[in-house]
Protein backbone atom coordinates (compact mmCIF):
# COMPACT_ATOMS: atom_id res chain seq x y z
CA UNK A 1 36.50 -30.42 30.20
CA UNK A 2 33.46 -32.19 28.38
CA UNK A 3 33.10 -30.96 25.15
CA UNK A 4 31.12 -31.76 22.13
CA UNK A 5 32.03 -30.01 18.96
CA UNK A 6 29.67 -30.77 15.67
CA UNK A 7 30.95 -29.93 12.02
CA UNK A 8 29.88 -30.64 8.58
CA UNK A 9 26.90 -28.40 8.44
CA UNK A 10 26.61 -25.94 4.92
CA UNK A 11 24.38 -25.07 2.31
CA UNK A 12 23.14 -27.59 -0.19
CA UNK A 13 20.38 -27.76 -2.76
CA UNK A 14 16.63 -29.40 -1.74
CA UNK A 15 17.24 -33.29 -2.57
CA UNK A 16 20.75 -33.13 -1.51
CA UNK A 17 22.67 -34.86 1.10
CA UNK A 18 25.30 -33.97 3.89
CA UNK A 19 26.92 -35.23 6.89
CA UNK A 20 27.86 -34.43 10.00
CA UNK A 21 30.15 -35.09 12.58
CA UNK A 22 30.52 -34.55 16.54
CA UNK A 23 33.56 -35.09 18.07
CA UNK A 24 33.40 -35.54 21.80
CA UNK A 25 36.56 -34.87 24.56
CA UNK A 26 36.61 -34.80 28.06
CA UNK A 27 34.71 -37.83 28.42
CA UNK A 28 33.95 -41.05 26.96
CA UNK A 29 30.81 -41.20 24.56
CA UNK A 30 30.56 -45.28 24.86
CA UNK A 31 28.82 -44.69 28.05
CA UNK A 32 26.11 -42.39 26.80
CA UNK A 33 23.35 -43.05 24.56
CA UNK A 34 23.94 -40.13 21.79
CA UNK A 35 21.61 -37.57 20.13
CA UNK A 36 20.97 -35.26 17.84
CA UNK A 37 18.98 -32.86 18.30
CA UNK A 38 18.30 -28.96 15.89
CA UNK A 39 16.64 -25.71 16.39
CA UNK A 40 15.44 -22.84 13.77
CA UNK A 41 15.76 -19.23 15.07
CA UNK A 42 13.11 -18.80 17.47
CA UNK A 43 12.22 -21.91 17.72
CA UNK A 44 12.42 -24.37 20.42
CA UNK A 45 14.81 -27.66 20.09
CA UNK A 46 13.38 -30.01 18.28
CA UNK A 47 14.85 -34.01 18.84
CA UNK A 48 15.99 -35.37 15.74
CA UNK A 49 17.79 -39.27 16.31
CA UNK A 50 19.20 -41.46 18.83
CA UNK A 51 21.29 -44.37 19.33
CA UNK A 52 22.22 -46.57 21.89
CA UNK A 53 25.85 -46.66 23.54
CA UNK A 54 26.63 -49.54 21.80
CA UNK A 55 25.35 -48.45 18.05
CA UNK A 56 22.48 -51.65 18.15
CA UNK A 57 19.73 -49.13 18.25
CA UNK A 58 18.75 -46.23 16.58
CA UNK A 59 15.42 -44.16 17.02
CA UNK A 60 14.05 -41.23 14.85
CA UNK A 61 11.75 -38.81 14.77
CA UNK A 62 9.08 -39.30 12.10
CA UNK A 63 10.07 -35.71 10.28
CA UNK A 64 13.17 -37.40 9.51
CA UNK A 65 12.34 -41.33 9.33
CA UNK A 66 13.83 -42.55 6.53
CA UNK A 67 15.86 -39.51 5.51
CA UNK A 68 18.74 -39.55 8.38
CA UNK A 69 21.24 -42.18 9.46
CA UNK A 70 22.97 -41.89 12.93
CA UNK A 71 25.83 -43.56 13.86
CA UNK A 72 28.78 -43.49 15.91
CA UNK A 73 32.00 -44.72 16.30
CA UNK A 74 33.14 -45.40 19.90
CA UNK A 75 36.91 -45.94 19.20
CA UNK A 76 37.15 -42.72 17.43
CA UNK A 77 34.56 -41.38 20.00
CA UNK A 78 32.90 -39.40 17.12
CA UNK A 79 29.02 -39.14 16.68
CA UNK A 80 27.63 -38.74 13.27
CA UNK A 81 24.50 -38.43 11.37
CA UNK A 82 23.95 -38.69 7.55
CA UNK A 83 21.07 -36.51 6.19
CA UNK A 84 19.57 -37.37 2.49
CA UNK A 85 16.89 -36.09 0.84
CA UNK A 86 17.03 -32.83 2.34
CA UNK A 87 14.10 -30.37 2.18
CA UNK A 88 14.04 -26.29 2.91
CA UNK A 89 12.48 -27.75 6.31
CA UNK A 90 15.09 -29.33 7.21
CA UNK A 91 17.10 -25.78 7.62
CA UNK A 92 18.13 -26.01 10.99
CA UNK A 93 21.48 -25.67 13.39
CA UNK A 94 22.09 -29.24 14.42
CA UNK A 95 23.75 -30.02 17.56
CA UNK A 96 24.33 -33.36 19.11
CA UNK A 97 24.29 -33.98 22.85
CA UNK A 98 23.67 -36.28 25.63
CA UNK A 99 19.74 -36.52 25.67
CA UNK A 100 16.33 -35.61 23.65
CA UNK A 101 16.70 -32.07 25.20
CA UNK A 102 19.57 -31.21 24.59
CA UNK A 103 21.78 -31.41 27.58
CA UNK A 104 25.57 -30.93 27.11
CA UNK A 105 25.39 -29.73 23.45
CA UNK A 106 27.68 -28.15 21.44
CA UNK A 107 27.90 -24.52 19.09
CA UNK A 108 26.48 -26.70 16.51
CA UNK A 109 27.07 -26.72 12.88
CA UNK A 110 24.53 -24.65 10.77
CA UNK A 111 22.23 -26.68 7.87
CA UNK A 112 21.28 -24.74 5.37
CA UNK A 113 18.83 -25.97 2.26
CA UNK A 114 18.09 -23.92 -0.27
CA UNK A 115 18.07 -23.82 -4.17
């Protein structure tokens, strides 16, 4: 079965940092290129980073250019994305998945920022 299961998510203070993870089963992620993608309550999903299948490129959206790091690791077939200078805005639940839309994503892992 293809999964994708994010953790790492919690609450931190504005200015703060966290990271996530994604593990993926069921299928190999070195074929795919990877995303990340988040959503506020009643709000549509909004495309947050991207990387190629081999890790060589990375794309961002410009609300978090600058701020967030994605990465991946194909042997341990984990996605992950490091967020830093967080901001209230940024409050979100973060998924990752196989395209700018969304496709194939997981529960996601709830961001919460907030002093």
């Amino acid at each position: 079965e293809v999964q994708l299961a994010e953790s790492g998510g919690g609450l931190v203070q504005p200015g703060g940092s966290l990271g996530l993870s994604c593990a993926a089963s069921g299928f190999s992620i070195s074929a795919f290129y990877m995303n990340w993608v988040r959503q506020a309550p009643g709000k549509g999903l909004e495309w947050v980073a991207q990387i190629s299948n081999d890790g060589r490129r990375t794309f961002y959206a410009d609300s978090v250019k600058g701020r967030f790091t994605i990465s991946r690791d194909n042997a341990k077939n984990i996605l992950y994305l490091q967020l830093r200078s967080l901001s209230v805005e940024d409050t979100d639940m973060y998924y990752c998945a196989l395209d700018r839309v969304g496709v194939g994503r997981g529960a996601g892992t709830q961001v919460t920022v907030s002093s």
